[in-house]
Protein backbone atom coordinates (compact mmCIF):
# COMPACT_ATOMS: atom_id res chain seq x y z
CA UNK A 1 -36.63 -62.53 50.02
CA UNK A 2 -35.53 -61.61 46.43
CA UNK A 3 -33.29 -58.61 46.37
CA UNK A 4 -34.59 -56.05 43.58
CA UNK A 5 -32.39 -54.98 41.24
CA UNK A 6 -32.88 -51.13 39.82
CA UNK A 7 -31.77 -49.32 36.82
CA UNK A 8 -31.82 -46.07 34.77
CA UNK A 9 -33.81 -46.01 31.77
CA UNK A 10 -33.55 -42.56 31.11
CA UNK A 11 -30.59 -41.29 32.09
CA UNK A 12 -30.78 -37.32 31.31
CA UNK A 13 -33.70 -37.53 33.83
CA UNK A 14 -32.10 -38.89 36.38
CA UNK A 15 -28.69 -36.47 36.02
CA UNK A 16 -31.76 -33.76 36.25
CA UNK A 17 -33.32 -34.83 39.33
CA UNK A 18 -29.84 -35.22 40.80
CA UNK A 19 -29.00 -31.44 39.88
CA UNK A 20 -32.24 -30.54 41.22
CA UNK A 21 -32.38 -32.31 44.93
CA UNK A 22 -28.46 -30.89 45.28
CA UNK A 23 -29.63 -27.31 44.73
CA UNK A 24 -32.32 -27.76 46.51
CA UNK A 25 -30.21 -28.76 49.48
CA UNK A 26 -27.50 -25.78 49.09
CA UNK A 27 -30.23 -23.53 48.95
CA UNK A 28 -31.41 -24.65 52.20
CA UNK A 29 -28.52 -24.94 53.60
CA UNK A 30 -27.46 -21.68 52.19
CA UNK A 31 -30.79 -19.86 53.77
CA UNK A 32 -30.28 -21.80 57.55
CA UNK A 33 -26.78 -20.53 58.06
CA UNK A 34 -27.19 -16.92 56.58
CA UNK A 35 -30.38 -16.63 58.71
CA UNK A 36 -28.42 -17.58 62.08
CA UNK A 37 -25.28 -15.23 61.27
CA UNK A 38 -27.45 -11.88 60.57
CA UNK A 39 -29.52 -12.88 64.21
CA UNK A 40 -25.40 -12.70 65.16
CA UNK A 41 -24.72 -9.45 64.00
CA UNK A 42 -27.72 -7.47 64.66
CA UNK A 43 -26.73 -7.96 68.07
CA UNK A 44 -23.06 -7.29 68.09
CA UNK A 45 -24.36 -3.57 66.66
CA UNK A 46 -24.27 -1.04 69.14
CA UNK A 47 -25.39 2.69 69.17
CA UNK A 48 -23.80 6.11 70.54
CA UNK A 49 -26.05 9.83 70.52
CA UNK A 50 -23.90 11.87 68.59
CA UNK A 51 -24.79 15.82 69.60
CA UNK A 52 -23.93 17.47 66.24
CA UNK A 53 -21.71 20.68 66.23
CA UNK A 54 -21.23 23.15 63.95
CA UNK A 55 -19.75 21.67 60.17
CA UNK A 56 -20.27 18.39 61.15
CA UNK A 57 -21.06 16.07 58.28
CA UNK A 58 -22.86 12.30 58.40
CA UNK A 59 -19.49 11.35 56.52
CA UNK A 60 -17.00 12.68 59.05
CA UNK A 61 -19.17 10.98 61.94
CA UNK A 62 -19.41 7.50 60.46
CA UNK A 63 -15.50 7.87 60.29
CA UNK A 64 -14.83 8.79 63.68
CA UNK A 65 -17.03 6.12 64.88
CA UNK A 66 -16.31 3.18 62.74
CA UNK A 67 -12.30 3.86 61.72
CA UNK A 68 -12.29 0.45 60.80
CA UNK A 69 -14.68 0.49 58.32
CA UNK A 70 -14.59 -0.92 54.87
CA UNK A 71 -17.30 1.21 52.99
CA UNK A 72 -18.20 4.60 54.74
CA UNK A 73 -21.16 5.19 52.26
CA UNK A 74 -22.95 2.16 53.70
CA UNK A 75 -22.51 3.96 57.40
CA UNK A 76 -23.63 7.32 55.88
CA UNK A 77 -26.80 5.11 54.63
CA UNK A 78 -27.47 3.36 57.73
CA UNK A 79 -27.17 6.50 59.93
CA UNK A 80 -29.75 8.17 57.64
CA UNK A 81 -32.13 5.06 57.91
CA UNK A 82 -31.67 4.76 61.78
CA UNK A 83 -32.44 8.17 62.23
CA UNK A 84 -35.01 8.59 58.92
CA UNK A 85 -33.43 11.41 58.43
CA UNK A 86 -32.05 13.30 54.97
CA UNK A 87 -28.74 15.22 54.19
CA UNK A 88 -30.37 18.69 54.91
CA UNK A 89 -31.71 17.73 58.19
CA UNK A 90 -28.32 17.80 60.46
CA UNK A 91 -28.40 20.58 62.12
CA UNK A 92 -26.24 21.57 65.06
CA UNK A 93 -27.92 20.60 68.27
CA UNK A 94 -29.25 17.93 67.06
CA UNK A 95 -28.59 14.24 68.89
CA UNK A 96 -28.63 11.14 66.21
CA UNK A 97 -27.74 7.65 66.59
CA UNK A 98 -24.94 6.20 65.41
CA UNK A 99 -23.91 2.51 65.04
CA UNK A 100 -20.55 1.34 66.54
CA UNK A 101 -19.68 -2.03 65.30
């Protein structure tokens, strides 16, 4: 059996298809692990019924129940979306979710 010898006769081509199969690969890659971590922390999220009182804000909630947190605006956000709710309707009375992470 002969052994077959290869070689590059254009090599710009070759450097291309190189470039492309690696980002093709990190993208992949890329998409399988970030897919697996946010199944990870959509259940780590937990939720507690808040009973608003009188001059409660979204703002003051999302501190007392995430102290930790990096970026109360995003809480504020998610509250609102959990709830599908808008700034004027918190009312006191009212029970809302609110995430606890």
């Amino acid at each position: 059996m002969t052994k077959r010898h290869y070689r590059i006769v254009n090599p710009v081509r070759f450097f291309i298809f190189i470039l492309t199969m690696v980002m093709i690969m990190a993208f992949a890659g890329y998409g399988l692990l970030s897919g697996s971590s946010k199944a990870v922390a959509a259940e780590s999220t937990r939720y507690e019924q808040v009973l608003i009182q009188e001059n409660d804000t979204l703002w003051n909630i999302a501190s007392m129940y995430n102290p930790d947190a990096n970026d109360i605006r995003e809480l504020v956000h998610e509250i609102y979306d959990i709830n599908g709710m808008t700034a004027s309707d918190l009312h006191p009375g009212d029970v809302i979710l609110v995430p606890v992470h």
